[in-house]
C-alpha atoms as a PDB file:
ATOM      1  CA  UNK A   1      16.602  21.496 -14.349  1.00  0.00           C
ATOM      2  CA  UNK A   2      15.487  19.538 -10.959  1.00  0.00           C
ATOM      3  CA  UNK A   3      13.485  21.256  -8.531  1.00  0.00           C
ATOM      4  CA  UNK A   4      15.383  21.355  -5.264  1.00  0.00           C
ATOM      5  CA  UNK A   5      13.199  19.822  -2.582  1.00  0.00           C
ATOM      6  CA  UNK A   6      15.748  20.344   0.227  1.00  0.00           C
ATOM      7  CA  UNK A   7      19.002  21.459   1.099  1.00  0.00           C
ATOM      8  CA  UNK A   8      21.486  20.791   4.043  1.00  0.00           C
ATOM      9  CA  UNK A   9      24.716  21.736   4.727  1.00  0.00           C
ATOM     10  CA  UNK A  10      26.161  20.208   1.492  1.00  0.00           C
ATOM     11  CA  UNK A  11      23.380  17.620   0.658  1.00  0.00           C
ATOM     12  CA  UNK A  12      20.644  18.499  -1.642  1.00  0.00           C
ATOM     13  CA  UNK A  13      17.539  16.755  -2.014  1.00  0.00           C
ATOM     14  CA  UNK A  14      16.237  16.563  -6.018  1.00  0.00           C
ATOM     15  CA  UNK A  15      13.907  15.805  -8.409  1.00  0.00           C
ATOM     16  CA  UNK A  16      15.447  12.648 -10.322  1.00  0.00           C
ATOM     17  CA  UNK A  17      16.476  13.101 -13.614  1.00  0.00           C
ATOM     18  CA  UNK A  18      17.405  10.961 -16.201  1.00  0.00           C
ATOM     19  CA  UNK A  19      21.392  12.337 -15.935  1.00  0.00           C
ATOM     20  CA  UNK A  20      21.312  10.728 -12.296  1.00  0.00           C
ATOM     21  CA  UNK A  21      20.421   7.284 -13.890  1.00  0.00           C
ATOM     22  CA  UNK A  22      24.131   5.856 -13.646  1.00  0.00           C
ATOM     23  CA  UNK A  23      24.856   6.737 -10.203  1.00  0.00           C
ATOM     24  CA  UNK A  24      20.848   5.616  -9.200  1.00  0.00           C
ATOM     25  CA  UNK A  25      21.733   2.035 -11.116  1.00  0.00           C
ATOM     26  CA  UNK A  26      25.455   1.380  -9.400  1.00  0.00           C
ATOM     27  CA  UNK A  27      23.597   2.296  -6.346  1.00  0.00           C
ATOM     28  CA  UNK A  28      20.942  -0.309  -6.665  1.00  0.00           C
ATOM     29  CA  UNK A  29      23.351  -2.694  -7.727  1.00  0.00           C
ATOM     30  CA  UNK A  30      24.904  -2.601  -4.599  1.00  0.00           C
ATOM     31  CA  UNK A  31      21.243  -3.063  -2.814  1.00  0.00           C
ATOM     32  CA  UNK A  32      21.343  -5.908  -5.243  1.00  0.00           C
ATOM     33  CA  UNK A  33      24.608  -7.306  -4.053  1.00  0.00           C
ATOM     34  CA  UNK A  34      23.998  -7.281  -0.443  1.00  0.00           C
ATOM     35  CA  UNK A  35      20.866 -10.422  -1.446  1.00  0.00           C
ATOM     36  CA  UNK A  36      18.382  -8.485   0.871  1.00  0.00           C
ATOM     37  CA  UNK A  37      17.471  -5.589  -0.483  1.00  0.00           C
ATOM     38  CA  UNK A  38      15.518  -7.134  -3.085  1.00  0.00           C
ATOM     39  CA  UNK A  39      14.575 -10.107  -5.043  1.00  0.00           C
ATOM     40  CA  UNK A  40      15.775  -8.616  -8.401  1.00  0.00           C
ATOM     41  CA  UNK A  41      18.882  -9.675  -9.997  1.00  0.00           C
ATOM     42  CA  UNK A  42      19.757  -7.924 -12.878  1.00  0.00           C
ATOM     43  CA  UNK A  43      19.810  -4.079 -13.031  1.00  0.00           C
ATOM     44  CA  UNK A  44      17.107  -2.728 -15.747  1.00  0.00           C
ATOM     45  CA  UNK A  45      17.529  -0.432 -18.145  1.00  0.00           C
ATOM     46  CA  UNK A  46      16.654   2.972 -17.567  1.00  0.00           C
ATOM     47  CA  UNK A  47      13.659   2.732 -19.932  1.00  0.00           C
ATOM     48  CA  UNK A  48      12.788   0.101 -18.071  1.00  0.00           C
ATOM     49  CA  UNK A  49      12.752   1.237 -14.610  1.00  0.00           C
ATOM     50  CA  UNK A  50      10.863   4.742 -15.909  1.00  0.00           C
ATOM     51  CA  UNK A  51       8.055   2.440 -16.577  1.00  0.00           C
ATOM     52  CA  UNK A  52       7.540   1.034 -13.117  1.00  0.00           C
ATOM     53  CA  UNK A  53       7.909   4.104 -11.277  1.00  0.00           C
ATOM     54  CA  UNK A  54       5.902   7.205 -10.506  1.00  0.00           C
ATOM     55  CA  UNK A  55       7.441  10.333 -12.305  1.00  0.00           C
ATOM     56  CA  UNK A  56       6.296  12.864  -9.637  1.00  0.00           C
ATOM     57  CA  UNK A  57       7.649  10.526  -6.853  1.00  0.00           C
ATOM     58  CA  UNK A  58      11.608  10.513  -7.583  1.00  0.00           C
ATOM     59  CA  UNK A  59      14.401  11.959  -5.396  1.00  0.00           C
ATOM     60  CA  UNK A  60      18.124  11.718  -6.025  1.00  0.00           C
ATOM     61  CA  UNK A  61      20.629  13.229  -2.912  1.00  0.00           C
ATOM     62  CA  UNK A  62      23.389  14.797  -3.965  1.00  0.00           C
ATOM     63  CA  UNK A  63      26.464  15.989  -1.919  1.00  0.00           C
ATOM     64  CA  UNK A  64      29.170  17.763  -4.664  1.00  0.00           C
ATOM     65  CA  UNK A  65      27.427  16.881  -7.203  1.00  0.00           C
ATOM     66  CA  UNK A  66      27.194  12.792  -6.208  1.00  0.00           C
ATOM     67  CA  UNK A  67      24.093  11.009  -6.028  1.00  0.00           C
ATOM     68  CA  UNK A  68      24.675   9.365  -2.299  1.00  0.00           C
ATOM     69  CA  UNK A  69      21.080   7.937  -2.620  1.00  0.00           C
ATOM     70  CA  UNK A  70      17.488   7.511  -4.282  1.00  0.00           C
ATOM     71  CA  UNK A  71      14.216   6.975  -3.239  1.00  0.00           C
ATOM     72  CA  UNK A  72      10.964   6.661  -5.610  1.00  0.00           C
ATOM     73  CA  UNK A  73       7.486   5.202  -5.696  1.00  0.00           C
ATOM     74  CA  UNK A  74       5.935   2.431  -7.343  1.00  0.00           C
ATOM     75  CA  UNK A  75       2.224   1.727  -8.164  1.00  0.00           C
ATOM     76  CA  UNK A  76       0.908  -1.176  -6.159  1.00  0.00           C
ATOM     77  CA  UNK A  77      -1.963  -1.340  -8.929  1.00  0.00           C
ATOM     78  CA  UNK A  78      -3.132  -0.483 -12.414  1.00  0.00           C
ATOM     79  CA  UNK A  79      -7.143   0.026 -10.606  1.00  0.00           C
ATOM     80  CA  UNK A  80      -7.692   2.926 -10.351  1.00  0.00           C
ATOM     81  CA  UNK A  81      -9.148   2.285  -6.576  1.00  0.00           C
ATOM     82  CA  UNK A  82      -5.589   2.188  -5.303  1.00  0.00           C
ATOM     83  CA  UNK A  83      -4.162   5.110  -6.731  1.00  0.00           C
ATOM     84  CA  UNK A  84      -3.642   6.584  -4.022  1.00  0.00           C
ATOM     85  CA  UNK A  85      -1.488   3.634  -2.829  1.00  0.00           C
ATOM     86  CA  UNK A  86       2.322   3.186  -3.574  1.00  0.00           C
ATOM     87  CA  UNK A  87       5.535   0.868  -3.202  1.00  0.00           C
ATOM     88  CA  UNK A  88       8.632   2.514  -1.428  1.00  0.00           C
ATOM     89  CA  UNK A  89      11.863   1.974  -2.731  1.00  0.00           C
ATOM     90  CA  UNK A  90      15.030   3.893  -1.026  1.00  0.00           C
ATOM     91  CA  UNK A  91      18.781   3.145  -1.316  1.00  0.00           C
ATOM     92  CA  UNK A  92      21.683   4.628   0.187  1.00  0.00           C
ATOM     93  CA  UNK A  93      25.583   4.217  -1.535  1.00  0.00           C
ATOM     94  CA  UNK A  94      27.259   1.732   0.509  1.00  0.00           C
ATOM     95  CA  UNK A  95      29.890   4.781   1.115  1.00  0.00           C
ATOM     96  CA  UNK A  96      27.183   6.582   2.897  1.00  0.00           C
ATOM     97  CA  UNK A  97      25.002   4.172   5.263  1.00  0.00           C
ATOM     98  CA  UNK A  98      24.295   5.418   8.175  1.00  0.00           C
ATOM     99  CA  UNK A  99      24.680   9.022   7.416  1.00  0.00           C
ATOM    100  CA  UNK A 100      21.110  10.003   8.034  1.00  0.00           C
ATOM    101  CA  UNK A 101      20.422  10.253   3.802  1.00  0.00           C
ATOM    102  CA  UNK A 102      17.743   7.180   4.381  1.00  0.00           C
ATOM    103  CA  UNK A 103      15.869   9.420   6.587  1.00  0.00           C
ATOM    104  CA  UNK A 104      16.209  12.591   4.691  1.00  0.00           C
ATOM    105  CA  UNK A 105      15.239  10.797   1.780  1.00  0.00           C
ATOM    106  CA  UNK A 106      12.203   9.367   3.427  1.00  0.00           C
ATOM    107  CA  UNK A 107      10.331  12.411   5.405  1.00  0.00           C
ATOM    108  CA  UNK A 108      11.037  14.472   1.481  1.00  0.00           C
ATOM    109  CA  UNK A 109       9.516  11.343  -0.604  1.00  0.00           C
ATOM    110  CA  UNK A 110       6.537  11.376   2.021  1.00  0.00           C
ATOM    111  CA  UNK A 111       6.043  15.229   1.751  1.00  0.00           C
ATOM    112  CA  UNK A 112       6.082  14.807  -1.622  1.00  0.00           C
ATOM    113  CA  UNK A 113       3.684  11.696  -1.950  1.00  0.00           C
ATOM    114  CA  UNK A 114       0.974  13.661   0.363  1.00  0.00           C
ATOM    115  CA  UNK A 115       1.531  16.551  -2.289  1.00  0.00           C
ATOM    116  CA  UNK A 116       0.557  14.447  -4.990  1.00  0.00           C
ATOM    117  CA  UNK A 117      -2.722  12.627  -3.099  1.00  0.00           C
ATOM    118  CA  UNK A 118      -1.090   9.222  -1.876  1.00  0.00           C
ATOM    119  CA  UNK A 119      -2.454   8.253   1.142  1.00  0.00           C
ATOM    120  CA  UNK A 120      -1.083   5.348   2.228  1.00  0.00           C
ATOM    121  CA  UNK A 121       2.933   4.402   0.854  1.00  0.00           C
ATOM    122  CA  UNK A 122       3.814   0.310   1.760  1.00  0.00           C
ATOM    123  CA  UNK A 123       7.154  -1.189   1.483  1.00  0.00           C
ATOM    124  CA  UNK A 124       8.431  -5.197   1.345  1.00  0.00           C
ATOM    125  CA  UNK A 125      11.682  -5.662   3.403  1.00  0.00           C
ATOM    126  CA  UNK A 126      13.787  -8.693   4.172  1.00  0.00           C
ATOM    127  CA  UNK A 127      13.817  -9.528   7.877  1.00  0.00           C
ATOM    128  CA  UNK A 128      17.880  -9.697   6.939  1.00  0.00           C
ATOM    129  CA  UNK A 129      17.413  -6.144   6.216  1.00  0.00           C
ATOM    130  CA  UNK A 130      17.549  -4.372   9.737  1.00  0.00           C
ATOM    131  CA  UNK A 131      18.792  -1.025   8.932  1.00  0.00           C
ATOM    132  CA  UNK A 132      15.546  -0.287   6.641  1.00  0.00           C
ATOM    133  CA  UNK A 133      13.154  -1.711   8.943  1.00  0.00           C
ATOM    134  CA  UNK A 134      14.410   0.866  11.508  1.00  0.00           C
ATOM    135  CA  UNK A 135      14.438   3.135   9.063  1.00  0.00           C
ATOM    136  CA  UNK A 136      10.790   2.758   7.840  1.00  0.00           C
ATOM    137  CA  UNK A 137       9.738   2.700  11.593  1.00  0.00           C
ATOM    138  CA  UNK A 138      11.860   6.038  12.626  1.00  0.00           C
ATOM    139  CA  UNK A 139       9.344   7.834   9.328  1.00  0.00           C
ATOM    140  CA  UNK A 140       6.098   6.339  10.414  1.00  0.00           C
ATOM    141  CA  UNK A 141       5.337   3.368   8.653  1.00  0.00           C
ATOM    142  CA  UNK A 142       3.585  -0.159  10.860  1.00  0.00           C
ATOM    143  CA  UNK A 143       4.673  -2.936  10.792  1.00  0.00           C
ATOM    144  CA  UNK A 144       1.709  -5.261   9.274  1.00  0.00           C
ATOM    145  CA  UNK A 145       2.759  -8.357   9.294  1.00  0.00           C
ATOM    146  CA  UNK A 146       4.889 -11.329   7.570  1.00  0.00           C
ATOM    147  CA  UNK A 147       4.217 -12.651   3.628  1.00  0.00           C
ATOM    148  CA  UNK A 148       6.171 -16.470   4.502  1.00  0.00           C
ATOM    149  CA  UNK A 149       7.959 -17.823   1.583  1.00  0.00           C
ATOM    150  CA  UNK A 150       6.946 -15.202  -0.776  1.00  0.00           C
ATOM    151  CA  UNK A 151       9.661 -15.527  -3.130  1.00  0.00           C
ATOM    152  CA  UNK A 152      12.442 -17.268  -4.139  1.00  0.00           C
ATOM    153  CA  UNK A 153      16.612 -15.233  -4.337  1.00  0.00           C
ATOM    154  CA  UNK A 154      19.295 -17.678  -5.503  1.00  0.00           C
ATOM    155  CA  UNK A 155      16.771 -20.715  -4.834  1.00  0.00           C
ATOM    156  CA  UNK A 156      15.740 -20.136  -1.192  1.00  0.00           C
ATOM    157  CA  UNK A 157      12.195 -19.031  -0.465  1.00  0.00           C
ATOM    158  CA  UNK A 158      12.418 -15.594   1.368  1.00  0.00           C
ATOM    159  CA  UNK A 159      10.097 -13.830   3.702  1.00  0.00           C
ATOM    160  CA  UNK A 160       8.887 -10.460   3.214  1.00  0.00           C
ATOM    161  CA  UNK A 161       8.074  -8.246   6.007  1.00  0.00           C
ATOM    162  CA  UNK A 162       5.170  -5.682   4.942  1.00  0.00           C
ATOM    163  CA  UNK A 163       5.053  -2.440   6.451  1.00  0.00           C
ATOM    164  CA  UNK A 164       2.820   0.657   5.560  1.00  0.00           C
ATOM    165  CA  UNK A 165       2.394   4.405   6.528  1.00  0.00           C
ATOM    166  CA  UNK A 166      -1.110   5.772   6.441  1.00  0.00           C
ATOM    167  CA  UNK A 167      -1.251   9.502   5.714  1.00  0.00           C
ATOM    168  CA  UNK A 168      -2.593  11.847   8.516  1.00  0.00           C
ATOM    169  CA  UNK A 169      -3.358  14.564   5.458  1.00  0.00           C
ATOM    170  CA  UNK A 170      -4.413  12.666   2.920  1.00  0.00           C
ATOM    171  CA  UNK A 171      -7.480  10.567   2.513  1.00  0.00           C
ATOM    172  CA  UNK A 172      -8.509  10.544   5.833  1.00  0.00           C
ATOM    173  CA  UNK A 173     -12.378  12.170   4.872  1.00  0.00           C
END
């Protein structure tokens, strides 16, 4: 059973579970889709994805039982000096963008990272990618600066805006 993190009127905030998997991978497909959401192409298995993300640090949001969105964290490095350092990923369903999920999403997956020692939480976004800059900015996170050319999508070299949040809890003795 998933831990409820938060409810609203007819939303609730969750642990992710591996039942949520389907609805988590259609909705990252779409991120895929939209070719600025990230540089993968092909949606990985759930195996896979388990493996690259931190188990304490997942949150499905639900409304009637439908995962409208995810948001988890990634380790930004194997040494052990940066474990309290970690990669943001959140997506919304296209069906419910600009519905205030992102945010909701965002201030829970922060609670929860300062709950489990991360002090600072980074994220890569496509300067195509406007609604989760603003996003990241309305939560907190700085805008650091721009990684030019740092990968290729399709064959053209894409820039990555880096952004990061520094705890105000955490990490700051």
């Amino acid at each position: 059973m998933s831990k409820i993190h938060l409810t609203r009127p007819s939303l609730l905030i969750l642990e992710m579970s591996e039942a949520h998997w389907p609805a988590i991978a259609q909705i990252y497909k779409q991120g895929v889709d939209t070719g600025f959401a990230t540089f993968e192409k092909e949606i990985p298995s759930y195996e896979q994805w388990n493996g690259n993300h931190i188990s304490s640090c997942r949150l499905v949001a639900l409304r009637d039982d439908k995962v409208l969105g995810w948001a988890a964290l990634s380790p930004v490095s194997g040494r052990c000096v940066y474990g309290g350092v970690a990669e943001v990923s959140v997506y919304v369903a296209d069906n419910a963008q600009n519905s205030g999920i992102g945010i909701l999403l965002m201030e829970e997956l922060i609670t929860t990272s300062e709950k489990e020692g991360f002090w600072t939480l980074q994220s890569g976004i496509f300067p195509e990618n406007t609604g989760s800059i603003k996003l990241h900015e309305r939560v907190g996170f700085r805008y650091l600066g721009k990684r030019e050319r740092i990968g290729r999508l399709d064959g053209i070299w894409k820039d990555n805006l880096l952004f990061e949040r520094r705890s105000k809890i955490v990490g700051i003795n």
